[in-house]
N, C-alpha and C. Protein backbone atom coordinates (compact mmCIF):
# COMPACT_ATOMS: atom_id res chain seq x y z
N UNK A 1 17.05 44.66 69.57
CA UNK A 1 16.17 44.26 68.54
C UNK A 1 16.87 43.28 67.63
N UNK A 2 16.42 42.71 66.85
CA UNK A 2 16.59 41.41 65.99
C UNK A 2 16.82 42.56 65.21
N UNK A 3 17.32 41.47 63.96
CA UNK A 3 17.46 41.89 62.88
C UNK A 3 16.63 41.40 61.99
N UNK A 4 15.51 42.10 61.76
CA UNK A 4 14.76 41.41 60.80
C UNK A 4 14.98 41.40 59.42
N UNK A 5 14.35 40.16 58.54
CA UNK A 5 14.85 39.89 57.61
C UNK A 5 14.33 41.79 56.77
N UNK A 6 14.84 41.70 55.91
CA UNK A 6 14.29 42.80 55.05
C UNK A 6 13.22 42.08 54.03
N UNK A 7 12.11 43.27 53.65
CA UNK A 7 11.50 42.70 52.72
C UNK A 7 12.55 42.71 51.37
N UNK A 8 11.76 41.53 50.43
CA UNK A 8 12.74 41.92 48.87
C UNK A 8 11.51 42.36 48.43
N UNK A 9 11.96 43.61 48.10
CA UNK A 9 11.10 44.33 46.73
C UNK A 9 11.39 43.48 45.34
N UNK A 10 10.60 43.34 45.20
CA UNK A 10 10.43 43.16 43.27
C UNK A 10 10.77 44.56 42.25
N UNK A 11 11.78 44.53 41.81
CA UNK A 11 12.50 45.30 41.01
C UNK A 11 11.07 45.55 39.86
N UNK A 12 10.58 46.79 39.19
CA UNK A 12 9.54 46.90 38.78
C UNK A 12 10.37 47.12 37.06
N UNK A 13 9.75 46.00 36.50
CA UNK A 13 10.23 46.12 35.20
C UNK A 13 9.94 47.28 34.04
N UNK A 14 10.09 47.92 33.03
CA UNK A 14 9.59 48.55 32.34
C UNK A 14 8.48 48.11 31.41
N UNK A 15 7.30 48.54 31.49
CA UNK A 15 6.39 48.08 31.01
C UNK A 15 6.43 48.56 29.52
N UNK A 16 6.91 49.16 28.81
CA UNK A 16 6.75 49.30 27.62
C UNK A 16 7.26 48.14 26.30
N UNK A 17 6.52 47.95 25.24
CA UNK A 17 6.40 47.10 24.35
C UNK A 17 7.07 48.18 23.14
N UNK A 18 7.51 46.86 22.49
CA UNK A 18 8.17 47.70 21.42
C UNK A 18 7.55 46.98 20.08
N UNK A 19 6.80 47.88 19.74
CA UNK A 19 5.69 47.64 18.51
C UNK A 19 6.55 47.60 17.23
N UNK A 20 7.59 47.33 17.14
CA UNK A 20 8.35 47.68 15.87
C UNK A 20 7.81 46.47 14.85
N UNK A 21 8.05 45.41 15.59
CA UNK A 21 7.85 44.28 14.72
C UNK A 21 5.95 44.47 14.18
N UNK A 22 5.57 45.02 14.95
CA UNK A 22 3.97 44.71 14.20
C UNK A 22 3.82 45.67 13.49
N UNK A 23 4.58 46.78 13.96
CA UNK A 23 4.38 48.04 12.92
C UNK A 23 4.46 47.22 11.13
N UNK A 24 5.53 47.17 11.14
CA UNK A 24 6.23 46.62 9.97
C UNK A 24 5.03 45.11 9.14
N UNK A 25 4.73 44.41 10.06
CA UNK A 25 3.72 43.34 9.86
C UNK A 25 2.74 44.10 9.00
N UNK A 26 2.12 44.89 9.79
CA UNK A 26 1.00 45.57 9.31
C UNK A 26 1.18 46.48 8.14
N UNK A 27 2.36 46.88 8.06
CA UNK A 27 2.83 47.69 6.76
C UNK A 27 2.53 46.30 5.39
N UNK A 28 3.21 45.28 5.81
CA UNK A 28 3.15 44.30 4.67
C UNK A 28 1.65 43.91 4.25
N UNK A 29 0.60 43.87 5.20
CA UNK A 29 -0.36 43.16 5.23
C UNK A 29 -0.83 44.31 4.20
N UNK A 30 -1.22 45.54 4.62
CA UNK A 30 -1.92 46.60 3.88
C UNK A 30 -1.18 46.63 2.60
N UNK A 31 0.22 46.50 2.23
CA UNK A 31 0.31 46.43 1.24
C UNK A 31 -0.12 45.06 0.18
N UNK A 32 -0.12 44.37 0.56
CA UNK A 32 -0.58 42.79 0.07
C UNK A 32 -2.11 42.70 -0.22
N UNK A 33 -2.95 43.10 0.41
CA UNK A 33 -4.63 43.23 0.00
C UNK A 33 -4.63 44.49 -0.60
N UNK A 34 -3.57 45.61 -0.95
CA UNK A 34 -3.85 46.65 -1.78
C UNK A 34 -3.11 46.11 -3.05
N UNK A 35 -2.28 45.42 -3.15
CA UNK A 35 -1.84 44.86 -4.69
C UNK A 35 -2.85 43.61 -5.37
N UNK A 36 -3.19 42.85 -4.11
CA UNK A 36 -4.37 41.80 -4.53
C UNK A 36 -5.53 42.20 -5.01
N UNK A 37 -6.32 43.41 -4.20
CA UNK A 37 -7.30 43.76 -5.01
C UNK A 37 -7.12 44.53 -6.09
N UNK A 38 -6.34 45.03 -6.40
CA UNK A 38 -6.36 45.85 -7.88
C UNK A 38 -5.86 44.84 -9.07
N UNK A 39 -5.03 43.32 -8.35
CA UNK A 39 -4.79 42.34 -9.66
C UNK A 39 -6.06 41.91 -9.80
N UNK A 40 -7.13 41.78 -9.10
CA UNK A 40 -8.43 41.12 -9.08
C UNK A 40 -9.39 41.19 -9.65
N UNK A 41 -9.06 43.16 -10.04
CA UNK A 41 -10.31 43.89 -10.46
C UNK A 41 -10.92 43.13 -12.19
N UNK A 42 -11.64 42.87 -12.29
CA UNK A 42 -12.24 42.27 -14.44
C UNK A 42 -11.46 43.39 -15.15
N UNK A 43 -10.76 43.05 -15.92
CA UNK A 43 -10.49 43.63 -17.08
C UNK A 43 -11.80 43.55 -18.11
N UNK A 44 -12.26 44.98 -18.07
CA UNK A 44 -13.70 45.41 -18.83
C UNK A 44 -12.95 45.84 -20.20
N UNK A 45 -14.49 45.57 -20.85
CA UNK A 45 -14.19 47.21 -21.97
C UNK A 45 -15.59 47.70 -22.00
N UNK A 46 -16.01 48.90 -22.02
CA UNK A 46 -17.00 49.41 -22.22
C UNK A 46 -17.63 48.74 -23.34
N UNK A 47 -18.78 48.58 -23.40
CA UNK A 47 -19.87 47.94 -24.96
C UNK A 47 -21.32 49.15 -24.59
N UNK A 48 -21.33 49.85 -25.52
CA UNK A 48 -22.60 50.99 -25.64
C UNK A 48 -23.43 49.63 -26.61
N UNK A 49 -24.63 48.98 -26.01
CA UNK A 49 -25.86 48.12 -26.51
C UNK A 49 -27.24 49.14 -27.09
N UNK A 50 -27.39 49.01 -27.94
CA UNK A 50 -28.61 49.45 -28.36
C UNK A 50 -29.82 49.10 -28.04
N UNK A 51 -30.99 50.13 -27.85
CA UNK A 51 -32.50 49.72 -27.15
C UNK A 51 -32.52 48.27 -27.84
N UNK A 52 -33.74 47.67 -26.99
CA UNK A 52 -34.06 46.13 -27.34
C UNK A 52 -34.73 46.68 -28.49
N UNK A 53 -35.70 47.59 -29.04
CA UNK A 53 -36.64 47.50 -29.60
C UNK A 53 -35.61 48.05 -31.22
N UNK A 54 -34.45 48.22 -31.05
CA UNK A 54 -33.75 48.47 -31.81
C UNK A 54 -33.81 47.17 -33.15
N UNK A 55 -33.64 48.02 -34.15
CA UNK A 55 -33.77 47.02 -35.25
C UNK A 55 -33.87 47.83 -36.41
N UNK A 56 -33.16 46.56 -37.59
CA UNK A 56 -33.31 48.02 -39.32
C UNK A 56 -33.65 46.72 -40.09
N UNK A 57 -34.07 46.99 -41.23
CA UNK A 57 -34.42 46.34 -42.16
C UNK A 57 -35.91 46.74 -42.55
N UNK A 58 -36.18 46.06 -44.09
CA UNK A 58 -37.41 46.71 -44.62
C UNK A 58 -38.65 46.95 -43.62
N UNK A 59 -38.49 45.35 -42.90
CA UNK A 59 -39.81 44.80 -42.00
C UNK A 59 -39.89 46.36 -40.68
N UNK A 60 -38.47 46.50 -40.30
CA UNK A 60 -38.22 47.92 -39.55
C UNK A 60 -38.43 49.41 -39.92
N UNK A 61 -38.52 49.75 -41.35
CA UNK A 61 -38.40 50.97 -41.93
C UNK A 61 -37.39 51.33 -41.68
N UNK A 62 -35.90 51.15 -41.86
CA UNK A 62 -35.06 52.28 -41.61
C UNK A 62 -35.21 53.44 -42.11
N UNK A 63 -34.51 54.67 -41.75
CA UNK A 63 -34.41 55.29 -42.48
C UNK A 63 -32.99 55.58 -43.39
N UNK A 64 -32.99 56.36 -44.07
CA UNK A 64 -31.95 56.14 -45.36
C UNK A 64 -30.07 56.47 -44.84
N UNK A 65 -30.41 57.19 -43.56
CA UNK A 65 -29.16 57.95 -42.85
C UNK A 65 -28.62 56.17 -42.46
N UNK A 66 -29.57 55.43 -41.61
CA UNK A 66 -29.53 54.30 -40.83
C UNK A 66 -28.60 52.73 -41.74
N UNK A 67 -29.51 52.82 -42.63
CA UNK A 67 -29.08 51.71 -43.29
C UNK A 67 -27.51 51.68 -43.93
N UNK A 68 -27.09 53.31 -43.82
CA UNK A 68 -25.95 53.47 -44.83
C UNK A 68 -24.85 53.22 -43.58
N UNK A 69 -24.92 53.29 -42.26
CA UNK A 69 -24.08 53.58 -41.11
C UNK A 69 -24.27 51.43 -41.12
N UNK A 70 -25.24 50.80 -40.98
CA UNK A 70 -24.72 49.39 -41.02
C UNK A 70 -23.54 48.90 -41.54
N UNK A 71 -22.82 48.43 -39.96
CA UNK A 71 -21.79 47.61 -40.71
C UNK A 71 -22.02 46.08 -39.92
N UNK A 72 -22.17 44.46 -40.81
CA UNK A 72 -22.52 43.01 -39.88
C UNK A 72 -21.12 42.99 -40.71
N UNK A 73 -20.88 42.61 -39.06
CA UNK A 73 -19.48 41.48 -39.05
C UNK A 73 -19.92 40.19 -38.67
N UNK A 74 -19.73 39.11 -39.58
CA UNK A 74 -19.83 37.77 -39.05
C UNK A 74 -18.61 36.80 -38.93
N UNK A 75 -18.51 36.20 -37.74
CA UNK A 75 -17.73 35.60 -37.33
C UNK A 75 -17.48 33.94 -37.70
N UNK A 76 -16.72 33.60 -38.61
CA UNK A 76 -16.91 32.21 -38.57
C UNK A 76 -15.55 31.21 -38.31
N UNK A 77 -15.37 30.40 -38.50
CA UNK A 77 -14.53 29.17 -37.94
C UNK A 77 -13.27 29.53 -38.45
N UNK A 78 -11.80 29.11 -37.86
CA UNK A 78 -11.02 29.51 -38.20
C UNK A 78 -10.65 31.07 -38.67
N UNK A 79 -10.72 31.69 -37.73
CA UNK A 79 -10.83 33.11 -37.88
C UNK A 79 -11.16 34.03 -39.19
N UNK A 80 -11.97 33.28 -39.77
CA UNK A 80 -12.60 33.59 -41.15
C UNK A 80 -13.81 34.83 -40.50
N UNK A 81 -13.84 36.22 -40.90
CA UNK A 81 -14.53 37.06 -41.14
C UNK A 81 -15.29 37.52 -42.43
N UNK A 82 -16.91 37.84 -42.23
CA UNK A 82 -17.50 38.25 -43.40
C UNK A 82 -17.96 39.01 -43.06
N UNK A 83 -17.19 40.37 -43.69
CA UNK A 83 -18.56 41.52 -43.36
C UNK A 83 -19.02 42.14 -44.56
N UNK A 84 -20.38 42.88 -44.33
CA UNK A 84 -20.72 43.84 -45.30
C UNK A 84 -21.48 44.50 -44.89
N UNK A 85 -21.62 45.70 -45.93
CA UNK A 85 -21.78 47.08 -45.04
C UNK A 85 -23.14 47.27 -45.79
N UNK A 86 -24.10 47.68 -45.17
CA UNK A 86 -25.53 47.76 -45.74
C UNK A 86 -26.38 46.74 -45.19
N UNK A 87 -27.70 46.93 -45.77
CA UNK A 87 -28.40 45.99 -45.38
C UNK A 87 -28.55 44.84 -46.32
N UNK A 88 -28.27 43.45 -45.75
CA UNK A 88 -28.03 42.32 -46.74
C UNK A 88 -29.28 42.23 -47.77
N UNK A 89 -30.55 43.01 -48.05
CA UNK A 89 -31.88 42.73 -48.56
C UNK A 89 -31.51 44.32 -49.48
N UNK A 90 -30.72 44.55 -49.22
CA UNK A 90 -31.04 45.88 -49.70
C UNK A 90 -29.70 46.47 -50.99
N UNK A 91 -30.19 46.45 -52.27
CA UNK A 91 -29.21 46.59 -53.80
C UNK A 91 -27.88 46.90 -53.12
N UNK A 92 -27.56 48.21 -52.22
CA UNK A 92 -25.99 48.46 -52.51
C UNK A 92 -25.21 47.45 -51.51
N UNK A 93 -25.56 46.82 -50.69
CA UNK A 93 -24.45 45.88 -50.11
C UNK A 93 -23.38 45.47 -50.74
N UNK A 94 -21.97 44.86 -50.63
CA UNK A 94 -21.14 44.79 -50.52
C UNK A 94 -20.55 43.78 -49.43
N UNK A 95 -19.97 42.42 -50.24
CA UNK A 95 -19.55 41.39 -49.01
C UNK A 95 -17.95 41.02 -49.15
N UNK A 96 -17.46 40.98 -48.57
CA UNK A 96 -15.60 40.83 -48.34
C UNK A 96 -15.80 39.79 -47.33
N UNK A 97 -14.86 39.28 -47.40
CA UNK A 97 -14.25 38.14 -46.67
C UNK A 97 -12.76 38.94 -45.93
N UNK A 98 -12.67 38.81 -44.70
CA UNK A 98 -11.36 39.84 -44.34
C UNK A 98 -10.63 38.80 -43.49
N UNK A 99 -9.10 39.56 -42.55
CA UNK A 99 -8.79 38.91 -42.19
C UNK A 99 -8.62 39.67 -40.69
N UNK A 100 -8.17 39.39 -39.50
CA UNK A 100 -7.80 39.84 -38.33
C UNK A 100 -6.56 40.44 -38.82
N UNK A 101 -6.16 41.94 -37.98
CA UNK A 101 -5.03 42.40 -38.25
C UNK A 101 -5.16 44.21 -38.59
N UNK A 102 -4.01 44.39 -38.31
CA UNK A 102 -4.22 46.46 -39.03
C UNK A 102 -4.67 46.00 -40.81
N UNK A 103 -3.80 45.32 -41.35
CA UNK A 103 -4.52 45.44 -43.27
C UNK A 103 -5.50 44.98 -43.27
N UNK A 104 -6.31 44.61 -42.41
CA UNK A 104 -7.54 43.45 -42.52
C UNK A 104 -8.79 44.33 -41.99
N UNK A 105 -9.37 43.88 -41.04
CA UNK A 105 -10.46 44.38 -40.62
C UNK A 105 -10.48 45.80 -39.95
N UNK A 106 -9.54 46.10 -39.32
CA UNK A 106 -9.15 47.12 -38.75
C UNK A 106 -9.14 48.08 -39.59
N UNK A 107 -8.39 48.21 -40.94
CA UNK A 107 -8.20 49.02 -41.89
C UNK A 107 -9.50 49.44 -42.30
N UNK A 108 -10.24 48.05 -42.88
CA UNK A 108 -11.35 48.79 -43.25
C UNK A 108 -12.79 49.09 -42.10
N UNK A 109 -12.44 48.67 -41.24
CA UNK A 109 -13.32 49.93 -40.03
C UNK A 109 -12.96 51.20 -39.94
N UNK A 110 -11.76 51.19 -40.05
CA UNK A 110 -11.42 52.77 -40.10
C UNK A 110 -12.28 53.23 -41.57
N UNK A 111 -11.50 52.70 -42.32
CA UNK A 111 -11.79 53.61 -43.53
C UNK A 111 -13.51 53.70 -43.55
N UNK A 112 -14.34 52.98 -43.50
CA UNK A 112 -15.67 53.19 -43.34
C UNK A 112 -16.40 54.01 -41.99
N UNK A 113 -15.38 53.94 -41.11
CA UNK A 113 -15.95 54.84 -40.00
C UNK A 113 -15.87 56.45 -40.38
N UNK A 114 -14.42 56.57 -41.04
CA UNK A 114 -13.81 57.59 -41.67
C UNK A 114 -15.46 57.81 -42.70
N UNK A 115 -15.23 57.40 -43.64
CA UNK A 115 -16.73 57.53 -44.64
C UNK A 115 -17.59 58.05 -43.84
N UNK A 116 -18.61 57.40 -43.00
CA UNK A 116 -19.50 57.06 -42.90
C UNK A 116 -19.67 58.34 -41.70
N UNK A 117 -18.41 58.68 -40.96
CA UNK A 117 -18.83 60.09 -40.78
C UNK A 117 -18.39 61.22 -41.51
N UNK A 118 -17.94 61.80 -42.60
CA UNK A 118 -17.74 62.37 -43.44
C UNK A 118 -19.15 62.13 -44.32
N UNK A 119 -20.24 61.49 -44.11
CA UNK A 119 -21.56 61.62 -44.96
C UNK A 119 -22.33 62.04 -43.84
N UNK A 120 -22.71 61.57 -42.55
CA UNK A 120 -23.27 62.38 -41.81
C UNK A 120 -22.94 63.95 -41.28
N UNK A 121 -21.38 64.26 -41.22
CA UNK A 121 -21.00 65.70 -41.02
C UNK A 121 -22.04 66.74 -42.33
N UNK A 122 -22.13 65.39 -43.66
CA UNK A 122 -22.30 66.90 -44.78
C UNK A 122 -23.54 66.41 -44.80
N UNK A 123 -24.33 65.66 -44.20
CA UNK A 123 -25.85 65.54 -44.26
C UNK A 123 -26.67 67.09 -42.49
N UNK A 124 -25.71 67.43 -42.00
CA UNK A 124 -26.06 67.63 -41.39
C UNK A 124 -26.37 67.66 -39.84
N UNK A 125 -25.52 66.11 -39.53
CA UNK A 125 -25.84 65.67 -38.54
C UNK A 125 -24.44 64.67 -38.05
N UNK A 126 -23.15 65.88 -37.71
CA UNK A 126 -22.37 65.35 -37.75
C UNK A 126 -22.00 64.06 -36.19
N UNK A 127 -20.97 63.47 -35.90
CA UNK A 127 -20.60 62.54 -34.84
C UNK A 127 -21.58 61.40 -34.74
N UNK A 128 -22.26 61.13 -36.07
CA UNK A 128 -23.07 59.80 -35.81
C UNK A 128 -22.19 59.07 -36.62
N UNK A 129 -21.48 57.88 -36.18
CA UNK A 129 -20.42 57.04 -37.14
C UNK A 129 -21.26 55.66 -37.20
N UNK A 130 -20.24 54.88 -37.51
CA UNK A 130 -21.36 53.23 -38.06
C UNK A 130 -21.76 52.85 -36.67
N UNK A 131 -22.49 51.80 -37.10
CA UNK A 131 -23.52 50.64 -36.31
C UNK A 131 -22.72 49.31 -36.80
N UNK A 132 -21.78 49.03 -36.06
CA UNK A 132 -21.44 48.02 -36.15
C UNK A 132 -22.32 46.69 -35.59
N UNK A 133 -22.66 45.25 -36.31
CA UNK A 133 -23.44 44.65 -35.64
C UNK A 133 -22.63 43.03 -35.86
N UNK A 134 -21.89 42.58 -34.83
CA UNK A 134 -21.03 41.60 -34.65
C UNK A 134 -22.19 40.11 -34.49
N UNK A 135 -22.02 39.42 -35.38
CA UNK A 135 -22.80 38.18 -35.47
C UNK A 135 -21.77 37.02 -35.11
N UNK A 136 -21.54 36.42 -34.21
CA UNK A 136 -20.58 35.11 -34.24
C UNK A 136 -21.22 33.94 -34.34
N UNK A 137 -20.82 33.51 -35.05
CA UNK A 137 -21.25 31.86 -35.29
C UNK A 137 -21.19 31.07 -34.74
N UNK A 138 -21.85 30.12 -34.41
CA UNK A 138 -21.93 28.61 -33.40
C UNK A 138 -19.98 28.01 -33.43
N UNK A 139 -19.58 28.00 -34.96
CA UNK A 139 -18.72 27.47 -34.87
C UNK A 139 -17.53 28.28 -34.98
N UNK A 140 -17.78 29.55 -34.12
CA UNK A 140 -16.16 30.91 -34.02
C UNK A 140 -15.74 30.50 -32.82
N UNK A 141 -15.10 31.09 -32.43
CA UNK A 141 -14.30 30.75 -30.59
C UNK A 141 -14.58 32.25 -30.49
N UNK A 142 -13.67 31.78 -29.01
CA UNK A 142 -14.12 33.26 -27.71
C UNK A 142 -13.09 34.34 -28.34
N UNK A 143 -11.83 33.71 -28.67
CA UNK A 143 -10.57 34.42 -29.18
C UNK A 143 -11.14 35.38 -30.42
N UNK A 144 -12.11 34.68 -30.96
CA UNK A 144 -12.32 35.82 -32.05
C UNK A 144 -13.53 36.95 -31.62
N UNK A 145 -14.01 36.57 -30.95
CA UNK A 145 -15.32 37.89 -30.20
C UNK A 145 -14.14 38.47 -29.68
N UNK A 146 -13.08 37.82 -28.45
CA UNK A 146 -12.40 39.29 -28.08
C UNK A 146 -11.53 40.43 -28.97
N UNK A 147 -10.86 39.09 -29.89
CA UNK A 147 -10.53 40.19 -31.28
C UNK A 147 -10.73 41.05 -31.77
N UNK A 148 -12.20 40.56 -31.86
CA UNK A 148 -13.35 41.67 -32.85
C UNK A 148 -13.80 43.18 -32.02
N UNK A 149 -13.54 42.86 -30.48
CA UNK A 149 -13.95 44.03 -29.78
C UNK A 149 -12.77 44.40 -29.57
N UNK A 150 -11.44 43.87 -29.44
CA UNK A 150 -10.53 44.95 -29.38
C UNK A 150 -10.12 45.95 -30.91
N UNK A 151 -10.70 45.08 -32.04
CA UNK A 151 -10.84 46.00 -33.12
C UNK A 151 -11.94 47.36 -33.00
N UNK A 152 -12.81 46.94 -32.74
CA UNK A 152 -13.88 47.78 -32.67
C UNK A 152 -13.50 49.30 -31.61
N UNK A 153 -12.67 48.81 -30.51
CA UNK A 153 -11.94 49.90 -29.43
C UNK A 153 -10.79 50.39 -30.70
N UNK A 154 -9.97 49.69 -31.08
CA UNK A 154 -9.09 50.51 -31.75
C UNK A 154 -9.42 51.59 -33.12
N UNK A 155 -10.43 50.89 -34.00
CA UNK A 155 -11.32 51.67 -34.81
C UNK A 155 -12.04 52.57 -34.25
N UNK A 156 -12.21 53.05 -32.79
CA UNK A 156 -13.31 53.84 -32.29
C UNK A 156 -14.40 54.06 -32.87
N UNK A 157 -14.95 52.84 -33.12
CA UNK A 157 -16.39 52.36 -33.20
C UNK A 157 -17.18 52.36 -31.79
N UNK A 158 -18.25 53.72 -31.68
CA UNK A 158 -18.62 53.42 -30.03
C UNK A 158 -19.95 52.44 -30.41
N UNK A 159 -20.51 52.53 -31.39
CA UNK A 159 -21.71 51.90 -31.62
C UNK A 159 -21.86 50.76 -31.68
N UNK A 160 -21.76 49.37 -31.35
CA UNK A 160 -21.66 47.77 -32.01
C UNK A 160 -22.95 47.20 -30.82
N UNK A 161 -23.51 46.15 -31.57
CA UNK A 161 -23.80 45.31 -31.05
C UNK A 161 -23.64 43.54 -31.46
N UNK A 162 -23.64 42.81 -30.36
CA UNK A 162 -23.11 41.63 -30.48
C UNK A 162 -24.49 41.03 -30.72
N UNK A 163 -24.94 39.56 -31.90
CA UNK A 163 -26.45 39.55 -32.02
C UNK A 163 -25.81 38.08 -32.43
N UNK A 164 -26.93 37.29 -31.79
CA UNK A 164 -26.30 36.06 -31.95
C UNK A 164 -27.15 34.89 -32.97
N UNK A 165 -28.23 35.73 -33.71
CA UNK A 165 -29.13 34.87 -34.46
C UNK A 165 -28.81 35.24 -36.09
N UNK A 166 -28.90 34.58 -37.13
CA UNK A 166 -28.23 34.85 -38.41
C UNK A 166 -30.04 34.62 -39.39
N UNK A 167 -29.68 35.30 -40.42
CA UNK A 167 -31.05 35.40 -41.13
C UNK A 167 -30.58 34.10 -41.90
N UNK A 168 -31.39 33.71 -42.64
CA UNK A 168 -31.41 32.65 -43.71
C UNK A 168 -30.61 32.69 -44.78
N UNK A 169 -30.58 33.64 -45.59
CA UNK A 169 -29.34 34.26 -45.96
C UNK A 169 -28.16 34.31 -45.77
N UNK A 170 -28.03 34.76 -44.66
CA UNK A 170 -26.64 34.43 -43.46
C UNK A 170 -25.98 33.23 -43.57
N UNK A 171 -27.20 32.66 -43.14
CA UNK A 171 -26.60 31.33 -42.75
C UNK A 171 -26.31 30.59 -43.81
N UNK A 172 -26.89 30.73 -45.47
CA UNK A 172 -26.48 29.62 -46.38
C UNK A 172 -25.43 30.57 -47.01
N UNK A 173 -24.84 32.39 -47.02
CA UNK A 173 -23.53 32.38 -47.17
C UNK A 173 -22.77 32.10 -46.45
N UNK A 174 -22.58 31.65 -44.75
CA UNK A 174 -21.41 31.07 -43.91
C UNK A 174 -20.76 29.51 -44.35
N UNK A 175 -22.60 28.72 -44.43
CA UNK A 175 -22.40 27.79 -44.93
C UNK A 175 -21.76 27.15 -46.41
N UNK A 176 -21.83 28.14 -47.22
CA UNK A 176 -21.01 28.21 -48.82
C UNK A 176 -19.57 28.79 -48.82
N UNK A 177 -19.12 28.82 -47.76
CA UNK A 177 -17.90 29.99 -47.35
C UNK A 177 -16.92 28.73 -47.20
């Protein structure tokens, strides 16, 4: 007999893959869309808005609990604040000119929130604190609305609303200011 050639086998390689490198890939990836979406998320702050049909003044009837919890902050140019506490039509109001800051506006939100529930506790009807009602002016910036609401969070004022129309009144004390 001959010698026949032999077959050559093909040496059978190991088929296994070594996932290390994608392991690790995929570790980075999941971590990268889990740090991206949480830098992404809006920095909120809660704002509690009052019904639309909400409203005080004579033309409204307040009642006497209501009018005393008003506090308008108005916002005007150069971080000039005017507030007063009451209703502007109505004898006991009270108008200050304040400034941004703990001695400034801050101080006296507290101290009137302080008040103003210390008269509802002894009327009866305690945890109702002010009605803050933030008016900004055509000519305030954005810097001072966010101001004014990070005051309003630090005073724990839950009540405010932001109102963007000024009475007649209003407008010729901003304008004399």
């Amino acid at each position: 007999m001959k010698n026949l050639p032999q077959k050559v086998r093909s040496r059978k390689l190991n088929s296994r893959v070594d996932l290390t490198a994608m392991v690790s890939v995929s570790f980075l990836l999941i971590i990268f869309f889990m740090v991206v979406g949480e830098l992404s998320k809006p920095k909120i702050m809660d704002i509690a808005l009052p019904d639309n049909d909400w409203g005080c003044g004579r033309s409204y009837g307040c009642s006497k609990g209501v009018e005393e919890r008003v506090i308008t902050v108005m916002l005007d140019e150069n971080d000039k604040i005017i507030m007063y506490w009451g209703l502007f039509d109505y004898p006991q109001f009270t108008l200050k000119k304040m400034e941004y800051g703990k001695n400034g506006i801050r101080k006296e939100l507290k101290e009137k929130q302080k008040a103003i529930l210390e008269y509802s506790a002894s009327t009866g009807r305690p945890n109702r604190g002010a009605i803050v009602i933030i008016k900004p002016s055509k000519k305030s910036n954005f810097k001072n609305l966010v101001d004014i609401l990070d005051e309003m969070a630090i005073a724990k004022i839950d009540t405010y609303s932001i109102v963007n129309d000024f009475t007649p009144e209003e407008a010729k004390l901003l304008a004399s200011r």
